[in-house]
C-alpha atoms as a PDB file:
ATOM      1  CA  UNK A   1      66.239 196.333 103.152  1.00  0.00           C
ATOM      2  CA  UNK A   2      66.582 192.882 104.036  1.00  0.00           C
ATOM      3  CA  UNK A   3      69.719 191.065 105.458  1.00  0.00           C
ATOM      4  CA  UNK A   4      71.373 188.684 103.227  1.00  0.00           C
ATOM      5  CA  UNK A   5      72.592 185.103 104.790  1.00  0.00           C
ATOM      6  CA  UNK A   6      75.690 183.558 102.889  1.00  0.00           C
ATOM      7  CA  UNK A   7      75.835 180.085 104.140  1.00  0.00           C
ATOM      8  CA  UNK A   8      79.091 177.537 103.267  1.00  0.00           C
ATOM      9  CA  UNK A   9      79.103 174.394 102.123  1.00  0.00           C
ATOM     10  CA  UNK A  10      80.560 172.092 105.124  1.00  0.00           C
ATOM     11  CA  UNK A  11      83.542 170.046 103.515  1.00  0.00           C
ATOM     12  CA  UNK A  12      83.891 166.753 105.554  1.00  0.00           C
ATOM     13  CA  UNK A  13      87.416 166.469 104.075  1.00  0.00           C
ATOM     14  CA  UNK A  14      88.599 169.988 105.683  1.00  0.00           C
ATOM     15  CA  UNK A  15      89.906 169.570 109.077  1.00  0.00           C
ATOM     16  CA  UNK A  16      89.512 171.884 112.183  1.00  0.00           C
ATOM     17  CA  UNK A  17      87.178 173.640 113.935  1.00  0.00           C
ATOM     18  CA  UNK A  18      83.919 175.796 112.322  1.00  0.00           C
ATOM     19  CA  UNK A  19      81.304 177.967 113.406  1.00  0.00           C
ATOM     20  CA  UNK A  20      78.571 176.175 113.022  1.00  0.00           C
ATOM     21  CA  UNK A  21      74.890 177.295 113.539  1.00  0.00           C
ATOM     22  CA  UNK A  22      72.048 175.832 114.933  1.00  0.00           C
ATOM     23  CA  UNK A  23      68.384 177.694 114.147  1.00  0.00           C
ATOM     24  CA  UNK A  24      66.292 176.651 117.085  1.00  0.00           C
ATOM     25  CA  UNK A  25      62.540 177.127 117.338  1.00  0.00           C
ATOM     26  CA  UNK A  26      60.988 179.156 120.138  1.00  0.00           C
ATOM     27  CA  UNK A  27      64.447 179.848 121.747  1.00  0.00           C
ATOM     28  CA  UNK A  28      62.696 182.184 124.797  1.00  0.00           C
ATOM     29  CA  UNK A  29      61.434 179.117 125.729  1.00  0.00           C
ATOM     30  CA  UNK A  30      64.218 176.453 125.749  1.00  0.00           C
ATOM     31  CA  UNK A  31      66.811 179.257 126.537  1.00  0.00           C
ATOM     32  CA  UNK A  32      67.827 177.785 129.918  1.00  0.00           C
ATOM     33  CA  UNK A  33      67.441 174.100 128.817  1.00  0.00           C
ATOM     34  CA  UNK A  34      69.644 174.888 126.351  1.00  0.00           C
ATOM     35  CA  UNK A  35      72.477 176.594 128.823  1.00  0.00           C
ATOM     36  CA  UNK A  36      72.040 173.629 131.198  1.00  0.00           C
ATOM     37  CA  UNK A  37      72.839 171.421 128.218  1.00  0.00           C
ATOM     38  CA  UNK A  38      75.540 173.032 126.777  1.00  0.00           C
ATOM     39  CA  UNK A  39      77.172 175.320 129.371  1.00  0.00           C
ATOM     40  CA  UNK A  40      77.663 173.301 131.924  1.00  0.00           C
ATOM     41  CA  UNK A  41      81.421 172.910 133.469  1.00  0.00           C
ATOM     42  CA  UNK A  42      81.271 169.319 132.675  1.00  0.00           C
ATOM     43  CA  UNK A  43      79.803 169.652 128.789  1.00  0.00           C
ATOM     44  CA  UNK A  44      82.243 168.925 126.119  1.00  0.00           C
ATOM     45  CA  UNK A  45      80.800 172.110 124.811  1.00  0.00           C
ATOM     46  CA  UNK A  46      81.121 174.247 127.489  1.00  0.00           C
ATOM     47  CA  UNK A  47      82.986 177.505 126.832  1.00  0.00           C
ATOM     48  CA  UNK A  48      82.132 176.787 122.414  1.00  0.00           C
ATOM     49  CA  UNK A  49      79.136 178.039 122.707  1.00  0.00           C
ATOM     50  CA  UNK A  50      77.244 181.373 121.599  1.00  0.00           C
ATOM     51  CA  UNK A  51      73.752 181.933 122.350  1.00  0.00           C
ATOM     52  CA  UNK A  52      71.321 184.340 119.620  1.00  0.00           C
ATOM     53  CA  UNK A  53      68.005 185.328 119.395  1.00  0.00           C
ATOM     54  CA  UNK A  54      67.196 182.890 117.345  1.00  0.00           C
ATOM     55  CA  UNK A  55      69.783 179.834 118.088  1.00  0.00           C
ATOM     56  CA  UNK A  56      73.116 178.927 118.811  1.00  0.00           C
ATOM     57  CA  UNK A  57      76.274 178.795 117.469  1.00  0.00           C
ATOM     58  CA  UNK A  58      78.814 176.322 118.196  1.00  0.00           C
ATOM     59  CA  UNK A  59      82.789 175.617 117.474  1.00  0.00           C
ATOM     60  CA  UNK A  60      82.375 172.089 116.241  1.00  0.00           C
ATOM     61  CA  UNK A  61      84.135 170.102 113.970  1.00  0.00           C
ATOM     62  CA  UNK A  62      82.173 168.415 111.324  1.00  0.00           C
ATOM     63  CA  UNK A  63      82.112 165.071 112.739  1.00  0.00           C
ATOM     64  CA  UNK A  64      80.439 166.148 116.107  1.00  0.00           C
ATOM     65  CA  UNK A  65      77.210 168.166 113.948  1.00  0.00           C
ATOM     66  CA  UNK A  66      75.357 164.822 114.165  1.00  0.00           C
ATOM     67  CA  UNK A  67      75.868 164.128 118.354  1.00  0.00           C
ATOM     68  CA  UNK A  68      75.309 167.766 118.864  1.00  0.00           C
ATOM     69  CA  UNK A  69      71.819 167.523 116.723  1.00  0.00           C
ATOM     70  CA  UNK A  70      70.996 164.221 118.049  1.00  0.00           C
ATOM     71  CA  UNK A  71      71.631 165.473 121.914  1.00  0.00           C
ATOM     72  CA  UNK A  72      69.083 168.491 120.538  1.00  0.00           C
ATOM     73  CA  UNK A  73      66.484 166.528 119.349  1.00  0.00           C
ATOM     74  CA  UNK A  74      66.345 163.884 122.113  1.00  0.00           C
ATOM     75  CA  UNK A  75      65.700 167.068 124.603  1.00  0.00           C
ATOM     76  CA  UNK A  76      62.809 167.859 122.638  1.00  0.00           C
ATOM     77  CA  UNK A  77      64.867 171.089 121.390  1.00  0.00           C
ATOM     78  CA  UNK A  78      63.305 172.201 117.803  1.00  0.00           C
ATOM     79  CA  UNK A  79      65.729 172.440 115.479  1.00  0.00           C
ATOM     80  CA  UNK A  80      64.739 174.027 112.005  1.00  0.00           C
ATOM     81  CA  UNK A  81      68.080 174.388 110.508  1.00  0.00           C
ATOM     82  CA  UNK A  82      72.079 173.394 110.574  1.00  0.00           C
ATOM     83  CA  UNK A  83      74.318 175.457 108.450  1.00  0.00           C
ATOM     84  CA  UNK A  84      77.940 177.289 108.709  1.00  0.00           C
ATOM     85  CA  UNK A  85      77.337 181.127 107.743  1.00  0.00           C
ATOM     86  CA  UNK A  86      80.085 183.351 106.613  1.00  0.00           C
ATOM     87  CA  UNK A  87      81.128 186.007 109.259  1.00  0.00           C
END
């Protein structure tokens, strides 16, 4: 049986903070890159962040998905997919 994903649709008008997550490619590999990035005392981040298997999830609100994904990709961090899941 396979797990089913149920992923929102991000309303710009809605205020406040979501879970949103970030499907990174090879994540063994930029695990600590990623912590260093994000983690650190003096991140903006630091303290919103989960780390998965297969990405991370991050208390954002919509207007800061596009400096979080450009701060990604200028690292060289794949990123294969941005979405808010239902938990």
């Amino acid at each position: 049986m396979h797990d089913t994903l149920l992923i929102k649709t991000i309303n710009r008008d809605q205020a406040g903070f979501r879970n949103v997550f970030f499907q990174i490619g090879d994540m063994d590999t930029h695990i600590s890159e990623l912590m260093d990035l994000l983690n650190k005392p003096d991140s903006p981040y630091a303290g919103r962040c989960l780390f998965r298997y297969n990405g991370i999830r991050l208390k954002l609100e919509v207007d800061e998905i596009p400096t979080v994904l450009a701060l990604l990709v200028n690292k060289g961090v794949p990123v294969y997919g941005v979405y808010e899941p239902y938990f």
